[in-house]
Structures are given as structure tokens and as C-alpha cells.
Protein backbone atom coordinates (compact mmCIF):
# COMPACT_ATOMS: atom_id res chain seq x y z
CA UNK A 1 0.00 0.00 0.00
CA UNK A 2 1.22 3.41 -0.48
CA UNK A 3 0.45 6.09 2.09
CA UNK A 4 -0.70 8.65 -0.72
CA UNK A 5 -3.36 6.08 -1.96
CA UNK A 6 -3.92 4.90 1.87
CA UNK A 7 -4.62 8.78 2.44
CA UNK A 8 -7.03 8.79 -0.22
CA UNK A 9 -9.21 5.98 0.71
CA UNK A 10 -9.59 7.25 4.44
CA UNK A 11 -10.45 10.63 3.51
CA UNK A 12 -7.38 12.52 4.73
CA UNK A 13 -7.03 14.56 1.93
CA UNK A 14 -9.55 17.45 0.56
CA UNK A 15 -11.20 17.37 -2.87
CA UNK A 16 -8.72 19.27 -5.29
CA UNK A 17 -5.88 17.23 -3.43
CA UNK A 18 -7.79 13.93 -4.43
CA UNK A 19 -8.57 15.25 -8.30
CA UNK A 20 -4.38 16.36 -8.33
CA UNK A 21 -4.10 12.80 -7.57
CA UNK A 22 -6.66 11.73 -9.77
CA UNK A 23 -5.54 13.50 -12.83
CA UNK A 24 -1.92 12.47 -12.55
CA UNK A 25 -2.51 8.81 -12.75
CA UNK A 26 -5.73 8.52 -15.09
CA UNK A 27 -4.04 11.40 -17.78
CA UNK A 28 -0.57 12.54 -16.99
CA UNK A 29 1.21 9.43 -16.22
CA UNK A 30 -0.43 7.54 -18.84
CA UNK A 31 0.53 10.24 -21.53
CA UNK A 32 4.06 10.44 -20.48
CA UNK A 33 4.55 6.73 -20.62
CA UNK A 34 3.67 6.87 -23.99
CA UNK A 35 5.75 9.87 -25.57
CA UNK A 36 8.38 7.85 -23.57
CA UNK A 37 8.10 4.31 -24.62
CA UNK A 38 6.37 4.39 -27.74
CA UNK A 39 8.20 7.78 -29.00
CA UNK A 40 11.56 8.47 -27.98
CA UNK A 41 12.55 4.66 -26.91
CA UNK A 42 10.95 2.81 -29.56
CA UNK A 43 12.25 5.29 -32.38
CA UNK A 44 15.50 5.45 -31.33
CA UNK A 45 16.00 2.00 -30.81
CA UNK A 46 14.09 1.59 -35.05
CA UNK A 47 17.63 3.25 -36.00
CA UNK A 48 19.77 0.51 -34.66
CA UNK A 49 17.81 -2.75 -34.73
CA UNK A 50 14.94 -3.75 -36.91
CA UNK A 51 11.72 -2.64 -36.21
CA UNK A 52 9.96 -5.94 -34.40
CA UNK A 53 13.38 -6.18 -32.07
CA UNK A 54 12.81 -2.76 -31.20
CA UNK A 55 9.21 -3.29 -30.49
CA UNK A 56 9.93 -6.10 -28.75
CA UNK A 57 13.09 -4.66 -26.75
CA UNK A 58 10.53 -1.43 -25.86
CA UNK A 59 7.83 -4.19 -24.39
CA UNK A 60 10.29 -5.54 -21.97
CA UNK A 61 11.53 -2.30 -20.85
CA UNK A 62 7.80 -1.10 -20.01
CA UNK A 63 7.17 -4.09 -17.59
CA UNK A 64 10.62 -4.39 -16.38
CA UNK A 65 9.57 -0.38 -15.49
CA UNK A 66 6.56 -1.70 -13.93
CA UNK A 67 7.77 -4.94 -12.51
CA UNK A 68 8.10 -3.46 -8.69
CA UNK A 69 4.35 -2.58 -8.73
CA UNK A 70 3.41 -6.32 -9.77
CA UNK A 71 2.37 -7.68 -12.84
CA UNK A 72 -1.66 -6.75 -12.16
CA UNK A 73 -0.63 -2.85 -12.96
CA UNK A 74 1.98 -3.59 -15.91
């Protein structure tokens, strides 16, 4: 459990705190992931190695990035 999402669920935190929250992992995070991943990893890696390696090679590095919060949120 994290104390941020612990804080949430017991009602610790006021509204606007709880939509920050809210927004940053429904829309930021998500968004970011992908201009990361599928833009600047996967293209750079297209320019050394063909292009299903480097899809491949960009699929492992998203759950090895994810691998400490278990596979359910990879």
C-alpha cells in the first residue's frame, strides 16, 4: 500500500488534493509513458535494430519499469 493512496481511501485529503491525484494517474502518467516508450525509446532503438526487435526490446523495458508494482498494474 502506499500512504498517498492509503490517504485517499480514508479521507485525509480534501477534494482538489484527491482530483491532483486523480488526474496524474488517469491522464498525466499515462501520456508520459507513452511519448516515452512508444516515442523516444521505440524510435531510437528503429535506428539501430529492426523494427519488431525494437518493439519487442521497448515491451520488456515497459514491464521491467513496472515490474516493482506487480504484474496486475503492468
Amino acid at each position: 500500500p502506499h500512504p498517498l493512496g492509503e490517504a485517499v481511501a480514508d479521507g485525509q485529503l480534501p477534494g482538489w488534493a484527491v482530483a491532483l491525484v486523480l488526474g496524474l494517474a488517469v491522464v498525466a502518467a499515462p501520456a508520459v509513458e507513452e511519448v516515452f516508450f512508444r516515442g523516444m525509446l521505440l524510435n531510437a532503438l528503429r535506428q539501430w535494430v529492426p523494427t519488431g526487435v525494437a518493439v519487442a526490446a521497448q515491451a520488456v523495458a515497459f514491464g521491467l519499469a513496472h515490474a516493482p508494482y506487480g504484474w496486475v498494474y503492468a
